[in-house]
C-alpha atoms as a PDB file:
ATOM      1  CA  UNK A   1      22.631 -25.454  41.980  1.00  0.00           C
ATOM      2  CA  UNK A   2      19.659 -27.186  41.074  1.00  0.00           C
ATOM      3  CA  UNK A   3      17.680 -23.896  40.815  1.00  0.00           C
ATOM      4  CA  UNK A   4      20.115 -23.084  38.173  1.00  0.00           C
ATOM      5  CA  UNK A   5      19.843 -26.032  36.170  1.00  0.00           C
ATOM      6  CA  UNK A   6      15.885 -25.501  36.323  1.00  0.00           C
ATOM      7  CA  UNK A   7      15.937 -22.500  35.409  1.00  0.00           C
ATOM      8  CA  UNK A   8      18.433 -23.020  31.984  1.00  0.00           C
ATOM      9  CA  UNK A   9      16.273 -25.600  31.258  1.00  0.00           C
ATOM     10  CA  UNK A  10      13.167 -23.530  31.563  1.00  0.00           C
ATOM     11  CA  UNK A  11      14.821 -20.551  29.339  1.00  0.00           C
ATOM     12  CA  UNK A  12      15.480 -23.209  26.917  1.00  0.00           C
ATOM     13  CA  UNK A  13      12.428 -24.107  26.149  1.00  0.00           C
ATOM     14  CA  UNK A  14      11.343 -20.706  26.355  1.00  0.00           C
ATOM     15  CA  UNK A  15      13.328 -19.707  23.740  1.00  0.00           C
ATOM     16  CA  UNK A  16      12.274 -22.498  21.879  1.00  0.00           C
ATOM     17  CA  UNK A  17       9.182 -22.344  21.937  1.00  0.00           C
ATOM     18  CA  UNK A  18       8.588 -18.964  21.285  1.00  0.00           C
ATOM     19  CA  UNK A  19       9.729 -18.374  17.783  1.00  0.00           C
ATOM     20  CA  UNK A  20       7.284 -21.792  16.530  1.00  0.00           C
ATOM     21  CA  UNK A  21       4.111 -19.963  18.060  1.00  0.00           C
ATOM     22  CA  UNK A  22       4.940 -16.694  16.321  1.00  0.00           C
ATOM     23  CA  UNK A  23       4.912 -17.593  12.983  1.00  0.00           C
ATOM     24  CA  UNK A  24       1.754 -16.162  11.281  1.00  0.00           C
ATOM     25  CA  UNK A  25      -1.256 -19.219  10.603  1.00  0.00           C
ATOM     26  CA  UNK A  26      -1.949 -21.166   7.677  1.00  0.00           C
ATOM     27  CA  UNK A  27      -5.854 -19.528   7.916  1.00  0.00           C
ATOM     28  CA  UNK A  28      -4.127 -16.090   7.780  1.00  0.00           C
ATOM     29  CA  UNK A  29      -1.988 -16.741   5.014  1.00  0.00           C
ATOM     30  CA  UNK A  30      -5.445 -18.109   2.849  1.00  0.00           C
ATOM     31  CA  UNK A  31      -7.498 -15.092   3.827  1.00  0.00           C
ATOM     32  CA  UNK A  32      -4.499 -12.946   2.546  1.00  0.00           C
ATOM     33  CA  UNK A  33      -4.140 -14.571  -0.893  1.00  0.00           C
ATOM     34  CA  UNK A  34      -8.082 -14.840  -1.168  1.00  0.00           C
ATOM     35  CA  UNK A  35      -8.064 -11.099  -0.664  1.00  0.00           C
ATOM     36  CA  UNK A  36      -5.303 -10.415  -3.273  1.00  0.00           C
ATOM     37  CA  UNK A  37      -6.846 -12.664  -5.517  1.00  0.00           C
ATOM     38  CA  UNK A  38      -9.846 -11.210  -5.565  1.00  0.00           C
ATOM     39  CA  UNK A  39      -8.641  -7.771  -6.095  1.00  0.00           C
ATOM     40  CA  UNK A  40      -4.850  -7.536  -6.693  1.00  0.00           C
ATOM     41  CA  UNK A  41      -4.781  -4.040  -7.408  1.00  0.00           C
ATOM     42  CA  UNK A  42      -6.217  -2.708  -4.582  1.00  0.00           C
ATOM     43  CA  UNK A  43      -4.569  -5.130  -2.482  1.00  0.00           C
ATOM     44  CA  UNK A  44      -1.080  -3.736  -3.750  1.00  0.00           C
ATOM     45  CA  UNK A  45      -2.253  -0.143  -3.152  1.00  0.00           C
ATOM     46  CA  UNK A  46      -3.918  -0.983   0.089  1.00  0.00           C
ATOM     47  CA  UNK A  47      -0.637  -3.028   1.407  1.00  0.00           C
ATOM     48  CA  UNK A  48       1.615  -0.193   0.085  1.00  0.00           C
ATOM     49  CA  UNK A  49      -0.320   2.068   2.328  1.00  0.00           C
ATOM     50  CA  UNK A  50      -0.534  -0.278   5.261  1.00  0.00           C
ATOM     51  CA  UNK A  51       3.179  -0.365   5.177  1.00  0.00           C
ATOM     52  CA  UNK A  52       3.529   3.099   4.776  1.00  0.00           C
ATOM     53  CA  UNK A  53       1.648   3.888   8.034  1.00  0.00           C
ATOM     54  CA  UNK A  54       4.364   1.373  10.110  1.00  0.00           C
ATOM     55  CA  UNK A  55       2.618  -2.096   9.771  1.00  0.00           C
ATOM     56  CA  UNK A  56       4.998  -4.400   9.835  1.00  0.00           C
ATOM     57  CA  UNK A  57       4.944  -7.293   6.911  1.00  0.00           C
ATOM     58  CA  UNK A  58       7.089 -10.182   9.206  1.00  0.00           C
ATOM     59  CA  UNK A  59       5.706 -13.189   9.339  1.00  0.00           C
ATOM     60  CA  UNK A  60       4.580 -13.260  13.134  1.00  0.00           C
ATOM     61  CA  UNK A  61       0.953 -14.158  13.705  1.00  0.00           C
ATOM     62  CA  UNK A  62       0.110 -10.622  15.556  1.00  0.00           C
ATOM     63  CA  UNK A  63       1.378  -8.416  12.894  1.00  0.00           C
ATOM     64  CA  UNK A  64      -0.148 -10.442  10.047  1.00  0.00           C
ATOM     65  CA  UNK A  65      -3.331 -10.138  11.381  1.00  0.00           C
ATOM     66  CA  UNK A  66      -3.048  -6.691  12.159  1.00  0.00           C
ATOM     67  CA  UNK A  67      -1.821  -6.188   8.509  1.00  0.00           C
ATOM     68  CA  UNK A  68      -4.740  -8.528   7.032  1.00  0.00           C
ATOM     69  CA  UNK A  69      -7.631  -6.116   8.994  1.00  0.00           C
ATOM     70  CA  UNK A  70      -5.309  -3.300   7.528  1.00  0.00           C
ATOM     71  CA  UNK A  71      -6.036  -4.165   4.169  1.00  0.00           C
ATOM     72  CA  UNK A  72      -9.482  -5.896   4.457  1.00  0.00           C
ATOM     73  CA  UNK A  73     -10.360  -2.437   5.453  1.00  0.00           C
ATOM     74  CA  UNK A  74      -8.816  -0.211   3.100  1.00  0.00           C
ATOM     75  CA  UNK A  75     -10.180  -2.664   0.040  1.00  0.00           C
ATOM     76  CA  UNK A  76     -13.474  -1.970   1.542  1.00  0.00           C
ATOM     77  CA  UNK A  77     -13.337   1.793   1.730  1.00  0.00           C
ATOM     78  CA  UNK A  78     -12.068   1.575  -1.735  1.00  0.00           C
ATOM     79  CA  UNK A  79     -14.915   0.037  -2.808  1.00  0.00           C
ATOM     80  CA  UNK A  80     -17.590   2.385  -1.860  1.00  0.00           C
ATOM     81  CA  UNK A  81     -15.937   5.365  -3.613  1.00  0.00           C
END
């Protein structure tokens, strides 16, 4: 019985928890509007095509980032044409 009860009270925090941590930073967020600011064009074309390729645009920390490189990358190639 009290395995039980330590275990429900482990799942909730778990569960919890683990939505608060996922949310995407404050730091990310900045870089991303510095990046459309900069260039919003590209950054529309570049996100289009990011989402085109399966990047997902939810606000959880991992995909954000993964998005943000995404774009920071296709801005650059952009550029050098």
């Amino acid at each position: 019985m009290r395995m039980i009860a330590v275990l429900a009270a482990a799942l909730a925090t778990l569960s919890v928890a683990a939505p608060a941590s996922a949310q995407m930073s404050a730091s990310t967020r900045s870089e991303m509007a510095k990046m459309r600011a900069s260039n919003p064009a590209g950054f529309d074309t570049c996100h289009s095509l990011a989402v085109q390729r399966g990047y997902s645009t939810h606000d959880r920390e991992h995909d954000g980032r993964a998005l943000m490189n995404f774009i920071s990358g296709c801005i650059a190639m952009g550029s050098r044409r």
